[in-house]
N, C-alpha and C. Protein backbone atom coordinates (compact mmCIF):
# COMPACT_ATOMS: atom_id res chain seq x y z
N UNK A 1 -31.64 7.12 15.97
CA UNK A 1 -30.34 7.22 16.59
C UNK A 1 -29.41 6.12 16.09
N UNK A 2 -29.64 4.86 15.60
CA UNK A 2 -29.20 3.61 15.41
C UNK A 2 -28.10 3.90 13.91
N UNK A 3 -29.13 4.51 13.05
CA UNK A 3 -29.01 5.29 12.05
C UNK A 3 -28.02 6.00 11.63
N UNK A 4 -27.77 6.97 12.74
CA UNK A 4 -26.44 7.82 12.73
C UNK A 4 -25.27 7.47 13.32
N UNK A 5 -25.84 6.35 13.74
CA UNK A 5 -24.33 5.55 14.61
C UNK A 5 -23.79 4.72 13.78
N UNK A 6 -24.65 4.02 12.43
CA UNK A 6 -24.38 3.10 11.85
C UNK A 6 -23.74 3.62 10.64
N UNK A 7 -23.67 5.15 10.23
CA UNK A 7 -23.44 6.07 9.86
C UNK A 7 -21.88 6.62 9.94
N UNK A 8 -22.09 7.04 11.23
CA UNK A 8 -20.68 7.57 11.86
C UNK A 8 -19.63 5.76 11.78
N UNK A 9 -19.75 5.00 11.76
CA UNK A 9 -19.24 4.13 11.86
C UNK A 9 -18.73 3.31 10.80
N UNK A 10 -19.47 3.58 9.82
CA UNK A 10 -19.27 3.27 8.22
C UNK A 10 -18.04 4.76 7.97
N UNK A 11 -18.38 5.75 8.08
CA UNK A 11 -17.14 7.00 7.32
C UNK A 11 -16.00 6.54 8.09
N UNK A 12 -15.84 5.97 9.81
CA UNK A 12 -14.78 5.96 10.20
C UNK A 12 -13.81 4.79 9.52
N UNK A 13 -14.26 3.82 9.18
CA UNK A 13 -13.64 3.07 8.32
C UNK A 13 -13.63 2.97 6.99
N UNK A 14 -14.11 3.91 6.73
CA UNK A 14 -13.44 4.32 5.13
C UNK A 14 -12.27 5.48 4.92
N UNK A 15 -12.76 6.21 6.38
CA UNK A 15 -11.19 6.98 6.33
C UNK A 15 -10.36 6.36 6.90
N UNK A 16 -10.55 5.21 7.44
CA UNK A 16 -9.27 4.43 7.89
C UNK A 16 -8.74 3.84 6.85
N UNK A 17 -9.67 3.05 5.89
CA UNK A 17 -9.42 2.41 4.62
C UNK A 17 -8.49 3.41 3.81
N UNK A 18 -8.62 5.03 3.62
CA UNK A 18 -8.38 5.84 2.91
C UNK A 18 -7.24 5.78 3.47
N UNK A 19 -6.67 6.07 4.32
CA UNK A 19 -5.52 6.45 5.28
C UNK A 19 -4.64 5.44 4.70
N UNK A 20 -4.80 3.86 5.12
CA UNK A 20 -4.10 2.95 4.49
C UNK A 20 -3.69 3.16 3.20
N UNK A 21 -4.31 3.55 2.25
CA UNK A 21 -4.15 3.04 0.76
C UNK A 21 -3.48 4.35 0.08
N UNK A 22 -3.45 5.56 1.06
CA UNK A 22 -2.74 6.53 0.41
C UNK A 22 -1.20 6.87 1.49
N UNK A 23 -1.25 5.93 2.46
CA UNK A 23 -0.04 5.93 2.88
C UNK A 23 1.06 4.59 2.91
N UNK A 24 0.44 3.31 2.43
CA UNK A 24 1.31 2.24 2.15
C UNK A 24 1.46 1.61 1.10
N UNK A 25 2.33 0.90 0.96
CA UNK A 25 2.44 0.52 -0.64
C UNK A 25 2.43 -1.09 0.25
N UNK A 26 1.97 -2.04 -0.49
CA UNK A 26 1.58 -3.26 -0.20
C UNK A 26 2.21 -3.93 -1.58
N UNK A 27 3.25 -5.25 -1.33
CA UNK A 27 3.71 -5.82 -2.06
C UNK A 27 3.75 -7.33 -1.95
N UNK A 28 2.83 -7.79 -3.11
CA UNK A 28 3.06 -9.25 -3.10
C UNK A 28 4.40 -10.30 -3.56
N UNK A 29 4.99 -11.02 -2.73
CA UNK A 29 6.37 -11.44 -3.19
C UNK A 29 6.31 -13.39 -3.09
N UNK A 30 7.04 -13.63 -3.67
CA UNK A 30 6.85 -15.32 -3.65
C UNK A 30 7.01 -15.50 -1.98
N UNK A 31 7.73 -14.72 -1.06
CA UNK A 31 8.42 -15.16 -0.01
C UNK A 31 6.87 -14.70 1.06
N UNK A 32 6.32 -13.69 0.56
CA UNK A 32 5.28 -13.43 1.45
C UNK A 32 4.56 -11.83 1.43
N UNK A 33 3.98 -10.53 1.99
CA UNK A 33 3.77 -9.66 1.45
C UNK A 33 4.50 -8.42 2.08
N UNK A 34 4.87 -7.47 1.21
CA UNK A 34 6.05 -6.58 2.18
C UNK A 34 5.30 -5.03 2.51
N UNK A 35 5.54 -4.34 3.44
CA UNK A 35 4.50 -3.54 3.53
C UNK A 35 5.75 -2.17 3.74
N UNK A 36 5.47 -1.49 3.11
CA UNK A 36 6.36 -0.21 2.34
C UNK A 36 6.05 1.27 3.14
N UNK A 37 5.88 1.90 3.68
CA UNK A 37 5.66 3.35 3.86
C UNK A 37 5.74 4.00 2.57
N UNK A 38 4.52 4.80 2.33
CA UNK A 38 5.01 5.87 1.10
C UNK A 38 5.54 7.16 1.89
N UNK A 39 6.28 7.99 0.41
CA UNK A 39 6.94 9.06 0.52
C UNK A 39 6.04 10.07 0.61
N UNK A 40 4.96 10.30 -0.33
CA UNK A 40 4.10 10.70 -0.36
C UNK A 40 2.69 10.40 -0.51
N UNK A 41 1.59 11.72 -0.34
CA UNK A 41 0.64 10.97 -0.21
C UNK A 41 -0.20 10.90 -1.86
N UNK A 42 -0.43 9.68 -2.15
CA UNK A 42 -0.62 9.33 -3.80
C UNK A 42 -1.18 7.80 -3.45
N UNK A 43 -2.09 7.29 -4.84
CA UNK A 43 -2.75 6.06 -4.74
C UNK A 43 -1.75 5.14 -5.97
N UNK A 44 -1.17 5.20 -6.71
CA UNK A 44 -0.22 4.83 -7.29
C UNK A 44 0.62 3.92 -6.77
N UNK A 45 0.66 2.74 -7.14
CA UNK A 45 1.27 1.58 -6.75
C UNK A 45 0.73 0.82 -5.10
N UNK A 46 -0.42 1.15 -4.88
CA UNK A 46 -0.52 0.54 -3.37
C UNK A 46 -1.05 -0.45 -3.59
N UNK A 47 -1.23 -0.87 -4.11
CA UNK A 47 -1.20 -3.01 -4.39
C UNK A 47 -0.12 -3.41 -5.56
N UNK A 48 0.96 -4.13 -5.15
CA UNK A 48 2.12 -4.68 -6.24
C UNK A 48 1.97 -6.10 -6.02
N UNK A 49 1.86 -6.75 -7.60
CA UNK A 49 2.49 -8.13 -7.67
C UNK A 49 4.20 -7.95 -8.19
N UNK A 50 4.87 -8.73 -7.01
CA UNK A 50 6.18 -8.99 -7.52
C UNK A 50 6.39 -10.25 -7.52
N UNK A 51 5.82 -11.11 -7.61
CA UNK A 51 5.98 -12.58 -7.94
C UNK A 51 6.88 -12.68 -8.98
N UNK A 52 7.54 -13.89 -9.07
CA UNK A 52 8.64 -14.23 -10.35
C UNK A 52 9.36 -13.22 -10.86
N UNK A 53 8.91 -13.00 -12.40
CA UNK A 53 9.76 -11.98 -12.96
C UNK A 53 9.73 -10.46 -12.81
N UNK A 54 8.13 -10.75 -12.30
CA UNK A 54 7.76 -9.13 -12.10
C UNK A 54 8.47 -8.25 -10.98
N UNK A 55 9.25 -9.20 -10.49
CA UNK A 55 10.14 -8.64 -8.77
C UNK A 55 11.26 -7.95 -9.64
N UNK A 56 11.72 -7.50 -11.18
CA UNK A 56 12.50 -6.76 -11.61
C UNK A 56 11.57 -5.44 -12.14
N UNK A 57 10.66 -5.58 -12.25
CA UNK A 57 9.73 -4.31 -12.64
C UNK A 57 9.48 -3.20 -11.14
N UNK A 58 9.60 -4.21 -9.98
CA UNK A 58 9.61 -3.17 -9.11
C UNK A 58 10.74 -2.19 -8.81
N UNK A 59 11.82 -2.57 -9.44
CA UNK A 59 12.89 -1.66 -9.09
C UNK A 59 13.10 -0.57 -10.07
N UNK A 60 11.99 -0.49 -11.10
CA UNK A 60 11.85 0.73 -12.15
C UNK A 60 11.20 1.45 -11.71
N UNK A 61 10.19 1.20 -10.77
CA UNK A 61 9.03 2.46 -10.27
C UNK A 61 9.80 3.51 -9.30
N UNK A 62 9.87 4.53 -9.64
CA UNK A 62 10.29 5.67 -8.75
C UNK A 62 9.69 6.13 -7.55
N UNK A 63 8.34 5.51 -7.11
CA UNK A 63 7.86 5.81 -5.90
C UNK A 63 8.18 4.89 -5.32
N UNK A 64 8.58 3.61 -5.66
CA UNK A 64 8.53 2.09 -4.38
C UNK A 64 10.43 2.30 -4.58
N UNK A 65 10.96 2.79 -5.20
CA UNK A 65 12.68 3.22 -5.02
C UNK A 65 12.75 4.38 -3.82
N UNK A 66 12.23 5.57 -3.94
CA UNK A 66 12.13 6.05 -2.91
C UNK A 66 12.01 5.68 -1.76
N UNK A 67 10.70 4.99 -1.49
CA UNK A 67 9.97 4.02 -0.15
C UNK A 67 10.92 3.06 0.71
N UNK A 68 12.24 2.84 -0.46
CA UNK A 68 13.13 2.11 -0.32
C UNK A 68 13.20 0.86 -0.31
N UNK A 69 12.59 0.46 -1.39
CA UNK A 69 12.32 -1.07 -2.18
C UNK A 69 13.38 -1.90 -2.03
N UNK A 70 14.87 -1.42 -2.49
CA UNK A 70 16.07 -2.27 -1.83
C UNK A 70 15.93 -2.79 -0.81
N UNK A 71 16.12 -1.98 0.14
CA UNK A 71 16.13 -2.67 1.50
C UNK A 71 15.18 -3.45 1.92
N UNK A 72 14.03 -3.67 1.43
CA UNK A 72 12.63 -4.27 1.41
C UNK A 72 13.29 -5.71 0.72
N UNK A 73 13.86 -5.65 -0.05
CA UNK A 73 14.47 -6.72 -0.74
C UNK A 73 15.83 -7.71 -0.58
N UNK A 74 16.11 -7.11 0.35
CA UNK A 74 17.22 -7.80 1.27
C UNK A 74 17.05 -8.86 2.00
């Protein structure tokens, strides 16, 4: 019984894990980390470094423009 509990308890947090990573976009910034809603559901861009210069590369990606990266950047 221990077994199937330890079981059921491991899938529930991997579909929680799953849930996260195909619905937020997570962004690292010098100021601290910004946490995005996606538009859709896709694994594409859900961990960003925008540190230094790379904080101009985020405004080329068409899924974190959607998500509305501007305003994230305000």
């Amino acid at each position: 019984m221990e077994v199937y509990l330890k079981k059921i308890i491991t899938l529930c947090l991997l579909l929680g894990l799953g849930y996260v990573v195909f619905n937020y976009h997570f962004i690292l910034l010098d100021s601290g980390v910004k946490i995005l809603r996606k538009t859709g559901l896709h694994y594409t861009n859900t961990f960003v470094d925008g540190r230094g210069v790379k904080k101009m590369k985020l405004f080329t990606e068409p899924d974190l423009l959607e998500a509305g990266i501007q305003d994230a950047m305000k």
